[in-house]
Protein backbone atom coordinates (compact mmCIF):
# COMPACT_ATOMS: atom_id res chain seq x y z
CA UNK A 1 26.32 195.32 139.88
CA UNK A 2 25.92 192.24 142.44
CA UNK A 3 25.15 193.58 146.03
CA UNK A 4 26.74 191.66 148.38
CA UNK A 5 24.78 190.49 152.03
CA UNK A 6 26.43 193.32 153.78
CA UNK A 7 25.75 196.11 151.44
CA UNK A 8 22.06 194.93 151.50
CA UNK A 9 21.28 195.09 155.34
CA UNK A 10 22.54 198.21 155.07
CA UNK A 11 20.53 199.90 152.95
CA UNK A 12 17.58 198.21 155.08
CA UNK A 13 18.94 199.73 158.51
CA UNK A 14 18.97 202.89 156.32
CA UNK A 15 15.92 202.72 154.97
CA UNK A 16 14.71 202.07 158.80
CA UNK A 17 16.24 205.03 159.93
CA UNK A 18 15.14 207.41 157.59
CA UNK A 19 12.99 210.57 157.57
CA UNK A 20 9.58 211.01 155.64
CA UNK A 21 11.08 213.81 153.82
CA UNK A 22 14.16 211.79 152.73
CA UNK A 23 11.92 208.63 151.31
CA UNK A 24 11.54 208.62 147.63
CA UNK A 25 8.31 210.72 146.66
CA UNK A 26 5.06 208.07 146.39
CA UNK A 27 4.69 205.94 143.72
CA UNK A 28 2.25 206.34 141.09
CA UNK A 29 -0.19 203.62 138.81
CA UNK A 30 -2.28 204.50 136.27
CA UNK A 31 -1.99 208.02 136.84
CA UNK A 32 -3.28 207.45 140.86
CA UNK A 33 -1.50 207.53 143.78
CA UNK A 34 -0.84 204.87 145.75
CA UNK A 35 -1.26 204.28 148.98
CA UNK A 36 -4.85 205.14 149.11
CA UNK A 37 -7.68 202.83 150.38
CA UNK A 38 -11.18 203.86 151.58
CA UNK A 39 -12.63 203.09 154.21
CA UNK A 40 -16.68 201.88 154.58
CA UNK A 41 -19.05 201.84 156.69
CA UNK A 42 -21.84 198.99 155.97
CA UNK A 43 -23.67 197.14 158.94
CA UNK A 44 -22.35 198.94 162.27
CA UNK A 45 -18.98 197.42 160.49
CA UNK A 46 -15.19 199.41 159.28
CA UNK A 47 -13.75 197.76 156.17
CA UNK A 48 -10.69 198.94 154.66
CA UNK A 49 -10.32 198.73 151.14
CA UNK A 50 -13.16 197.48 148.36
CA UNK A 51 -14.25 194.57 149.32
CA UNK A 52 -16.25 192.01 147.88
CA UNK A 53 -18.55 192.07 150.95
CA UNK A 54 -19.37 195.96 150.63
CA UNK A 55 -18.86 197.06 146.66
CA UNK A 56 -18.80 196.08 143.16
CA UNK A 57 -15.96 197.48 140.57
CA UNK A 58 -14.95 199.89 143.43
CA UNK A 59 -19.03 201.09 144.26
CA UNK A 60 -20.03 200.56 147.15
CA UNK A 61 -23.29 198.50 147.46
CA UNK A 62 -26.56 199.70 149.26
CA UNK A 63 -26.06 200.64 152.52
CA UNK A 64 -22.33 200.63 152.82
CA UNK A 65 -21.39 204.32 152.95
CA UNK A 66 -17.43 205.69 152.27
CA UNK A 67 -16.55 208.00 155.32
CA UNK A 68 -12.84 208.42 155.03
CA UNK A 69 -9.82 207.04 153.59
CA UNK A 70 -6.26 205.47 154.24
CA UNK A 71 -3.61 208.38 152.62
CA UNK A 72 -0.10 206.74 153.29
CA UNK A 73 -1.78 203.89 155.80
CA UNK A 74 -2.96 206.83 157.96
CA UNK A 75 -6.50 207.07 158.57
CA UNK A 76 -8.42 210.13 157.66
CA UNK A 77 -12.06 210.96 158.55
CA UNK A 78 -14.42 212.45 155.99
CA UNK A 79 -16.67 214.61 157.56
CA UNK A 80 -19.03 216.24 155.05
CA UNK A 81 -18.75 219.48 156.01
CA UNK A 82 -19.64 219.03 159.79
CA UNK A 83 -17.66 218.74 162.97
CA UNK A 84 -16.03 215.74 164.12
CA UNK A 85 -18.55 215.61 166.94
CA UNK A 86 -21.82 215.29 164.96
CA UNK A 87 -19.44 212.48 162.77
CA UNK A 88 -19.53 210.86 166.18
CA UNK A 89 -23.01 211.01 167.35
CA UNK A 90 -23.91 209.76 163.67
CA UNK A 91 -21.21 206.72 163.61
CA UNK A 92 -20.55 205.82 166.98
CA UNK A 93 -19.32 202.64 166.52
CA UNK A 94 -17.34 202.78 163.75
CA UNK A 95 -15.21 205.37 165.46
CA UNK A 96 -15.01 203.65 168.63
CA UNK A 97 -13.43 200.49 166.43
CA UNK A 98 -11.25 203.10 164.63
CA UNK A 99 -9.81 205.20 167.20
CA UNK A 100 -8.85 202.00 169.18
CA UNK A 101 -7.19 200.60 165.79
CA UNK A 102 -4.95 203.77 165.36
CA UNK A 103 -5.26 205.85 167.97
CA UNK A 104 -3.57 209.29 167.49
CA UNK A 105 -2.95 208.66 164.04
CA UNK A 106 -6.73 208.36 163.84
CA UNK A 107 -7.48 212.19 162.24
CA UNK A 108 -10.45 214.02 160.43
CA UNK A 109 -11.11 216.62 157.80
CA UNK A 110 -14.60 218.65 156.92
CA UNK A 111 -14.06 217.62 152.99
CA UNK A 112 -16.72 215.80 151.35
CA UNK A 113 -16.48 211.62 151.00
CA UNK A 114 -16.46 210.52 147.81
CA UNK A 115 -16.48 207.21 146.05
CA UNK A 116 -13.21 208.17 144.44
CA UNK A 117 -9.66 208.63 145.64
CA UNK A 118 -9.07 212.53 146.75
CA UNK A 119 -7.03 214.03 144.43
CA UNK A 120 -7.01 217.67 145.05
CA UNK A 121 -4.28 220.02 143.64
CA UNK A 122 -4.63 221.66 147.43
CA UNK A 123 -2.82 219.46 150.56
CA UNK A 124 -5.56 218.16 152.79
CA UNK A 125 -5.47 219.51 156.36
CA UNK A 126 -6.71 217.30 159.13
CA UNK A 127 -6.98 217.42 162.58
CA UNK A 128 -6.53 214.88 165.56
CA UNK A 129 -9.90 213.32 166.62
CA UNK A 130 -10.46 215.05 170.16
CA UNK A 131 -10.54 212.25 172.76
CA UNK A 132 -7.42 210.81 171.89
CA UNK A 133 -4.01 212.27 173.45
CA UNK A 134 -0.76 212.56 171.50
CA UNK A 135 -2.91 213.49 168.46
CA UNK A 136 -1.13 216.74 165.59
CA UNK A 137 -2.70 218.27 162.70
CA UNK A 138 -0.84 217.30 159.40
CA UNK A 139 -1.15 217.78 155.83
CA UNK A 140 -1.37 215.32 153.14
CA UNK A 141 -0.23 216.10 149.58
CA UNK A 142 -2.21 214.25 147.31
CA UNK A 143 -2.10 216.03 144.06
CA UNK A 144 -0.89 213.55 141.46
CA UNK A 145 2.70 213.92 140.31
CA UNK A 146 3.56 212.39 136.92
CA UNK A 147 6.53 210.10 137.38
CA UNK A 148 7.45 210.43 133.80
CA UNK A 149 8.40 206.68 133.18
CA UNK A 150 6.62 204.77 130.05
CA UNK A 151 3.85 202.20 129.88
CA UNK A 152 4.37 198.69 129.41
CA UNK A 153 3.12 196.91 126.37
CA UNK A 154 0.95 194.76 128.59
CA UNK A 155 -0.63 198.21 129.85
CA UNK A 156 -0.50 200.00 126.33
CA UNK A 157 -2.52 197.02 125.03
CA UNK A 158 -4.98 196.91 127.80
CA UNK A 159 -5.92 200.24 127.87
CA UNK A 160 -7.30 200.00 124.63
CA UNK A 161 -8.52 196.30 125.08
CA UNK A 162 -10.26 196.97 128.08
CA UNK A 163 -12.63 199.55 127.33
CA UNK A 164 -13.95 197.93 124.21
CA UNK A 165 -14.89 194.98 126.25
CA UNK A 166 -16.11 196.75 128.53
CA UNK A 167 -18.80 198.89 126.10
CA UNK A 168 -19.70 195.80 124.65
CA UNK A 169 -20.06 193.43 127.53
CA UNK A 170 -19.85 195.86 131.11
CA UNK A 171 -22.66 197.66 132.75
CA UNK A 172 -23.95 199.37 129.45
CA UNK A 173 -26.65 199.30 127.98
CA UNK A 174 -25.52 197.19 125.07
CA UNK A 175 -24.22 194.82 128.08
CA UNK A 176 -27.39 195.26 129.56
CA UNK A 177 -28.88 193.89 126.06
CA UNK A 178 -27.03 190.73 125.32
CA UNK A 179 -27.17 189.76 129.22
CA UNK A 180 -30.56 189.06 128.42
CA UNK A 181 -29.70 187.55 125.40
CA UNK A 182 -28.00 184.61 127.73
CA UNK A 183 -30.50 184.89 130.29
CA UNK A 184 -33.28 183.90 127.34
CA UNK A 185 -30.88 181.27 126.71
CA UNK A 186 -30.23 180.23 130.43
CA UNK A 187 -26.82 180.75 129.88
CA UNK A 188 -24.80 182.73 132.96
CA UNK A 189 -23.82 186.36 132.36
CA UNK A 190 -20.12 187.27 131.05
CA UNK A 191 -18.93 189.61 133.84
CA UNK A 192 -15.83 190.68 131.56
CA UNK A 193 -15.15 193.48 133.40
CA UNK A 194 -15.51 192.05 137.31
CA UNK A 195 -12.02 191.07 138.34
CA UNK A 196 -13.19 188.38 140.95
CA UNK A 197 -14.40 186.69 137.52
CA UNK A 198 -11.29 187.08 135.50
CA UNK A 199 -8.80 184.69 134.85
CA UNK A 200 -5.53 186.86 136.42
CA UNK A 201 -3.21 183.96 136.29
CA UNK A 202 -3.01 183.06 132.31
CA UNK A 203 -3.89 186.04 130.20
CA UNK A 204 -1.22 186.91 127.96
CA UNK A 205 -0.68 190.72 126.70
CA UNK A 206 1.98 190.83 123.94
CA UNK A 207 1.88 192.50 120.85
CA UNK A 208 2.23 188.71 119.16
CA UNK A 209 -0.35 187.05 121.37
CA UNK A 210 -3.39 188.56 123.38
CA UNK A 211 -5.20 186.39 126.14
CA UNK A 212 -8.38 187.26 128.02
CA UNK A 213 -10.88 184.79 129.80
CA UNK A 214 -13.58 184.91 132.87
CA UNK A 215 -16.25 182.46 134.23
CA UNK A 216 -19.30 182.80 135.71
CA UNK A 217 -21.53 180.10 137.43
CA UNK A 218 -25.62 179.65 137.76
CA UNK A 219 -26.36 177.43 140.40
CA UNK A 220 -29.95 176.40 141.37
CA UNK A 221 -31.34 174.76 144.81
CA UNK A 222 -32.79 171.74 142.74
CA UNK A 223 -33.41 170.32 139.39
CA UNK A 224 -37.19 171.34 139.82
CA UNK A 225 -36.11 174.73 140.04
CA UNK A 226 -33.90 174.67 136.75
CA UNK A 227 -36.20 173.34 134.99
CA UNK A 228 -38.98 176.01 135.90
CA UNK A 229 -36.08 178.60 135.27
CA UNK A 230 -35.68 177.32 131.83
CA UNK A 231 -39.29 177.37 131.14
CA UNK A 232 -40.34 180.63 132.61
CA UNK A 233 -37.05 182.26 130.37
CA UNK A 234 -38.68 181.00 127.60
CA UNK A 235 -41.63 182.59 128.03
CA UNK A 236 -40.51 185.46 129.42
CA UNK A 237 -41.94 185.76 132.65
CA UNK A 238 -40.15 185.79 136.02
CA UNK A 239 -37.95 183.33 137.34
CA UNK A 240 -37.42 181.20 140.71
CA UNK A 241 -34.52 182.44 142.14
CA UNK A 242 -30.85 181.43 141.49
CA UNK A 243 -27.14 182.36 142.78
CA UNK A 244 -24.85 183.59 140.36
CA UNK A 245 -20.99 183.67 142.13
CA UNK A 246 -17.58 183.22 140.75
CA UNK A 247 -15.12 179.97 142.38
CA UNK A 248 -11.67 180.91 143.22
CA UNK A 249 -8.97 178.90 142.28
CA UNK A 250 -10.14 178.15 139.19
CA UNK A 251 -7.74 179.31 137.09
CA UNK A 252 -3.95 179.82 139.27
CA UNK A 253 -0.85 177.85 138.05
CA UNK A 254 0.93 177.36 141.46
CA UNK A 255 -1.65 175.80 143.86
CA UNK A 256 -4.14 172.87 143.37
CA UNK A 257 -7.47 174.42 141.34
CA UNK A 258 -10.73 173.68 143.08
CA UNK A 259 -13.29 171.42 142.03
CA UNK A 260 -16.17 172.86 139.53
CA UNK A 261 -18.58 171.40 141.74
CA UNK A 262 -17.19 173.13 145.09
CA UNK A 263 -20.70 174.95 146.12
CA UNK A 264 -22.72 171.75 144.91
CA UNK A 265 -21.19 169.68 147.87
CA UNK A 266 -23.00 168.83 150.80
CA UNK A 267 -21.20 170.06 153.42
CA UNK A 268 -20.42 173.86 155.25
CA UNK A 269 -17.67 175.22 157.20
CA UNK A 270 -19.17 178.33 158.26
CA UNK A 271 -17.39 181.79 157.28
CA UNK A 272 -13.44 183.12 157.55
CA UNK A 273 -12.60 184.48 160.51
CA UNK A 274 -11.21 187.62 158.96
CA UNK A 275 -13.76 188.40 155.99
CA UNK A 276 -16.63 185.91 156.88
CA UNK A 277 -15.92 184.45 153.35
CA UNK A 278 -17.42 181.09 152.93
CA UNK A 279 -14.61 178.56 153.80
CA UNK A 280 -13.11 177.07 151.15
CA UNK A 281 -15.50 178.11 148.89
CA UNK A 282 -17.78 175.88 150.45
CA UNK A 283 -21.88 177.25 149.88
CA UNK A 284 -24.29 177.82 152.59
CA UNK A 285 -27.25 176.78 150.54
CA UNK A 286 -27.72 173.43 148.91
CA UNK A 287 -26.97 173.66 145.99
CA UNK A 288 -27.78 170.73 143.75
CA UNK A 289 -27.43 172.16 140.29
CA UNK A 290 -25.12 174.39 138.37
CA UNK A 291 -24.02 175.99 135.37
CA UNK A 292 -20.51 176.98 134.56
CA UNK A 293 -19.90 179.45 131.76
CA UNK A 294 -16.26 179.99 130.32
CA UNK A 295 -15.55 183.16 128.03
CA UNK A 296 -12.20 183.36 125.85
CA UNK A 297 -10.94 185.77 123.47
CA UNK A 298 -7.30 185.28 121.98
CA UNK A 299 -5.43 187.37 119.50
CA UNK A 300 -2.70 185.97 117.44
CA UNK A 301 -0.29 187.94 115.27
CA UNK A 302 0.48 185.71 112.07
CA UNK A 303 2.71 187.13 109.72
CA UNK A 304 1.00 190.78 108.34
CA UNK A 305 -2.45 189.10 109.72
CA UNK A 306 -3.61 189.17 113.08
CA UNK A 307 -6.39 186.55 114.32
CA UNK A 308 -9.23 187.33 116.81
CA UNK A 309 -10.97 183.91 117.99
CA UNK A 310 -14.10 184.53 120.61
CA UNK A 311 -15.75 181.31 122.07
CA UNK A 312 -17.75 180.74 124.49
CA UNK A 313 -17.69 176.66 126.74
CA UNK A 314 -20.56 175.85 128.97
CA UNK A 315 -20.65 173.44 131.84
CA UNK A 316 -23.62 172.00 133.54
CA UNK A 317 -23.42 169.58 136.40
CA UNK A 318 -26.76 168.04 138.85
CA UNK A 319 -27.05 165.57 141.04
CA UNK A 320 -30.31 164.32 143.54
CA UNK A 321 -31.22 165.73 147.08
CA UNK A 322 -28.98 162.69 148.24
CA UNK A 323 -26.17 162.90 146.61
CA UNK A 324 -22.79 164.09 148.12
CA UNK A 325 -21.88 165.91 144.89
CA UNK A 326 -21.89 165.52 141.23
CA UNK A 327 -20.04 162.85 140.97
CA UNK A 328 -19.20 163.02 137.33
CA UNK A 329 -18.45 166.92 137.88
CA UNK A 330 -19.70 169.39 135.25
CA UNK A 331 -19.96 168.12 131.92
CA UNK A 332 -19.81 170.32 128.22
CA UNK A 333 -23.35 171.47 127.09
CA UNK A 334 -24.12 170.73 123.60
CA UNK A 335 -26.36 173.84 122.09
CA UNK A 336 -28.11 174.03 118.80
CA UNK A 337 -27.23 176.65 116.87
CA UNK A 338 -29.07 177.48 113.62
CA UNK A 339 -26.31 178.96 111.45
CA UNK A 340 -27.56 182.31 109.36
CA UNK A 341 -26.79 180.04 106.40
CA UNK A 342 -28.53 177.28 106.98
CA UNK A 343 -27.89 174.35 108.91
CA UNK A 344 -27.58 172.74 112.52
CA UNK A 345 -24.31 172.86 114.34
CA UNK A 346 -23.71 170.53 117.59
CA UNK A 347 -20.54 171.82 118.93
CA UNK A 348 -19.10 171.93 122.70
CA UNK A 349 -17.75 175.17 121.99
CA UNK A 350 -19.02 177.86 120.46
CA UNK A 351 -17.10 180.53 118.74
CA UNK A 352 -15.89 182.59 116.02
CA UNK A 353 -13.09 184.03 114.05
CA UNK A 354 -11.43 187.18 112.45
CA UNK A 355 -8.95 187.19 110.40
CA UNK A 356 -7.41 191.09 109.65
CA UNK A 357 -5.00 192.57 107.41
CA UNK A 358 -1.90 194.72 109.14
CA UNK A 359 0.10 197.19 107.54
CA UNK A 360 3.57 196.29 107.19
CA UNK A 361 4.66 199.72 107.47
CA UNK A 362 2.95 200.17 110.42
CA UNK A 363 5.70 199.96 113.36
CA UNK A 364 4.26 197.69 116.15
CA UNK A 365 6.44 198.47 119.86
CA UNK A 366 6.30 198.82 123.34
CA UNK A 367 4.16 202.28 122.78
CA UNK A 368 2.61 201.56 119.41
CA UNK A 369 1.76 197.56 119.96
CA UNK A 370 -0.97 195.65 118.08
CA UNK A 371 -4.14 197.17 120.16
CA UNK A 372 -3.36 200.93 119.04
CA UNK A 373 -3.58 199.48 114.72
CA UNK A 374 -7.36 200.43 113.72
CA UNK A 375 -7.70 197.44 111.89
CA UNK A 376 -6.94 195.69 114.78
CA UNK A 377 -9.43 197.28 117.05
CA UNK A 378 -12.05 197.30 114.24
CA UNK A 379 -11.51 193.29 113.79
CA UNK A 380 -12.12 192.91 117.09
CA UNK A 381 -15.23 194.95 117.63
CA UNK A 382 -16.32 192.88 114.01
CA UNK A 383 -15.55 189.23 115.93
CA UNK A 384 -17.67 190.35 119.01
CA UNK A 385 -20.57 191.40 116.55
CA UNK A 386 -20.55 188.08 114.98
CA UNK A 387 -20.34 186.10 117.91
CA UNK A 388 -23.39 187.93 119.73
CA UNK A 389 -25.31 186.67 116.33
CA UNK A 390 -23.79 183.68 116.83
CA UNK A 391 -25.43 182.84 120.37
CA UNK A 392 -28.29 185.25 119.43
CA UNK A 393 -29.41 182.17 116.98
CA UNK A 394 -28.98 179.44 119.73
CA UNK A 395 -32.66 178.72 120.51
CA UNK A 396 -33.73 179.27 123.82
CA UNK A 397 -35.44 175.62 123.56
CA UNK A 398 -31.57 174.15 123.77
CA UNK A 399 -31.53 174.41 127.59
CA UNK A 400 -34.40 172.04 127.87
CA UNK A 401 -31.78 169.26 126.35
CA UNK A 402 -29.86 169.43 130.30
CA UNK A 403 -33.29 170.40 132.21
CA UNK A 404 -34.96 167.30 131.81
CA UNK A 405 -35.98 165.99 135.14
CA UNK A 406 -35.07 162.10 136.22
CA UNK A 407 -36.65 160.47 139.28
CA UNK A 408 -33.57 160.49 141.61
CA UNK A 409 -33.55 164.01 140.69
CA UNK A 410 -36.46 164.68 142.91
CA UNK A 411 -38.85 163.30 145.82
CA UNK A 412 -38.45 159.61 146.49
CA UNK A 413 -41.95 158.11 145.61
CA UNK A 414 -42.34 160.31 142.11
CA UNK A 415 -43.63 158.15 139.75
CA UNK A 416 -41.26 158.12 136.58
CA UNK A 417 -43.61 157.71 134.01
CA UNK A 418 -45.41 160.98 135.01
CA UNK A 419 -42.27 162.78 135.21
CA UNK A 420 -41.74 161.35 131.37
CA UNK A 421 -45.22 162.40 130.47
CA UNK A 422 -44.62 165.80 132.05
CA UNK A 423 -41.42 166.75 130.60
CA UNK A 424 -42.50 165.36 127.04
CA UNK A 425 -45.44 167.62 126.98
CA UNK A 426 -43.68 170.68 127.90
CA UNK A 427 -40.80 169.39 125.03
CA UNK A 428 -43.67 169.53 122.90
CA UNK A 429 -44.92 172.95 123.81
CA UNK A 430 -41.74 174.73 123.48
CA UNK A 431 -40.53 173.26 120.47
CA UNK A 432 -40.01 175.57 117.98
């Protein structure tokens, strides 16, 4: 049925108008309500919501402490067990900038703050913070009610995609492993299960098609310190230090992507007003060489076959102390990989393929798709196997192919011969 423009502003003025009680109960996700954020504590600072600046996958980092949480946009206090007064003795500030935010809608409970969204089967009674007039108790029911509609292929599919990759790739200790695999390697970690990393834009989740892909960059303050990086990997001792960081924008379909070499220019516009981001992805620290990592899987259904395909495409990018930027932006890194049977491979990309059978009798819908087939699930856990052996037999020697150091890479005045003679020896040391 069309609505016309009158019918529509009035369901608006109605919707306006009406009572909490009349609304339509709260939505649900993933079995959570929503409507939920927490609140933190980290620095004499209030941030709503999990932030990049105070947690990681929805953890809050050292120092930042939960003490209440948004339920309906309403603020609620977290107390701990104590009374709101010794809450304000211990976090004077933070209440000061919270109780002039939201005044009497600004309320506290004595439950215990948790990392994780309250979800008791009880309603949560709070009370009005004392010093604020106008203030009511109220109660907040929280208790998860099942909505009773069906999952979306695109969710069916990732809830079985998801925490495969994230056994063999998260913060396991498997993913723990092969992290150090790349780090050996001196290629940058695959954060598969960080969103700020993911590419949100492009993935496709269809039971014909399957799309996932994340980056990750290494950056270093000078080709000096790369190459030292490389070497000390290879012998396993410790490392100068480097910044690993994600760039925005790199993957969106409706506004210009930015530049691979964003944090390698030489310029700074200080921090966002609002989240004291670095502005426009600019960095703070000079940056004059990175490494840009690019991890794909795709799954293609072909007939009574489906295809798994893993690769893996690095980028690596310098330029000298006075450059601008690297003017010839990141360019593809070449590895040698020593195949199990026998031979060299120079290739851009690295990757590998599974090929699986399907059962044709197998019915393949918005409830049963492609992810919930065991042969499926087993091919892809197979694919990953083979493509950890696959980088596994890259020798850690490879990186010194993009480390090598050129005179404009360093001091003025650095003779180039000795630079040769130095880089040549250590070539020889670490050749296999």
């Amino acid at each position: 049925m069309e609505m016309n423009k009158k019918e529509l502003f009035r369901l608006i003025r109605e919707s306006q108008s009406m009572e909490v009680d009349e609304m339509a109960q709260l939505q649900t996700r993933k079995g959570k309500p929503i409507g939920k954020r927490v609140i933190i504590k980290y620095q004499n600072k209030v941030y709503i919501g999990w932030k990049d600046e105070v947690s990681v996958k929805q953890k809050p980092i050292e120092g930042a402490v939960v003490i209440g949480w948004m339920i309906n946009e309403e603020p609620v206090l977290f107390t701990n067990g104590n009374e709101i007064a010794e809450f304000i003795r211990e976090n004077p500030e933070e209440y000061q900038a919270l109780k002039e935010k939201y005044g009497a809608n600004l309320r506290w409970t004595n439950k215990k703050a948790t990392n994780y969204q309250p979800r008791p089967t009880e309603p949560i009674k709070t009370q009005p913070v004392p010093d604020v007039e106008g203030g009511e108790e109220k109660s907040f029911n929280v208790a998860y009610v099942p909505t009773g509609a069906k999952q979306s292929e695109q969710e069916t599919i990732k809830r079985i995609f998801n925490p495969i990759i994230e056994a063999e790739f998260g913060d396991t200790s498997e993913g723990k492993r092969f992290t150090q695999v790349l780090a050996k390697r001196s290629i940058p970690e695959i954060k598969a299960v960080d969103r700020p990393y993911l590419d949100k834009y492009t993935p496709t989740w269809t039971n014909d098609r399957i799309e996932f892909r994340a980056h990750t960059y290494n950056s270093y303050k000078s080709a000096e310190d790369f190459l030292k990086s490389v070497l000390a990997r290879i012998k396993g001792v410790e490392t100068p230090e480097m910044s690993t960081y994600y760039l925005a924008r790199q993957f969106n379909k409706v506004y210009r992507n930015w530049e691979e070499d964003k944090k390698n220019q030489e310029r700074y516009l200080g921090k966002t007003p609002k989240y004291e981001l670095d502005a426009l992805g600019l960095s703070q620290i000079k940056l004059d060489v990175s490494l840009k990592m690019v991890f794909e899987i795709t799954g293609e259904k072909r007939g009574d076959t489906f295809i798994w395909k893993i690769s893996m495409r690095n980028k690596f990018g310098r330029k000298s102390p006075e450059e601008y930027s690297i003017n010839t932006r990141l360019k593809d890194v070449d590895y040698s990989v020593q195949l199990k049977e026998g031979g060299i491979l120079d290739d851009r990309s690295v990757g590998v393929t599974k090929t699986v059978q399907l059962d044709p009798e197998e019915p393949v819908n918005e409830q049963k798709t492609i992810m919930s087939q065991l042969p499926v699930q087993l091919g892809l856990k197979e694919a990953i196997k083979d493509f950890k052996n696959l980088i596994e037999s890259i020798s850690p020697n490879s990186a010194l192919r993009i480390a090598n150091i050129r005179q404009y890479d360093v001091k003025k005045g650095l003779d180039e011969s000795k630079t040769n003679f130095l880089f040549n020896k250590l070539m020889k040391k670490f050749k296999k």
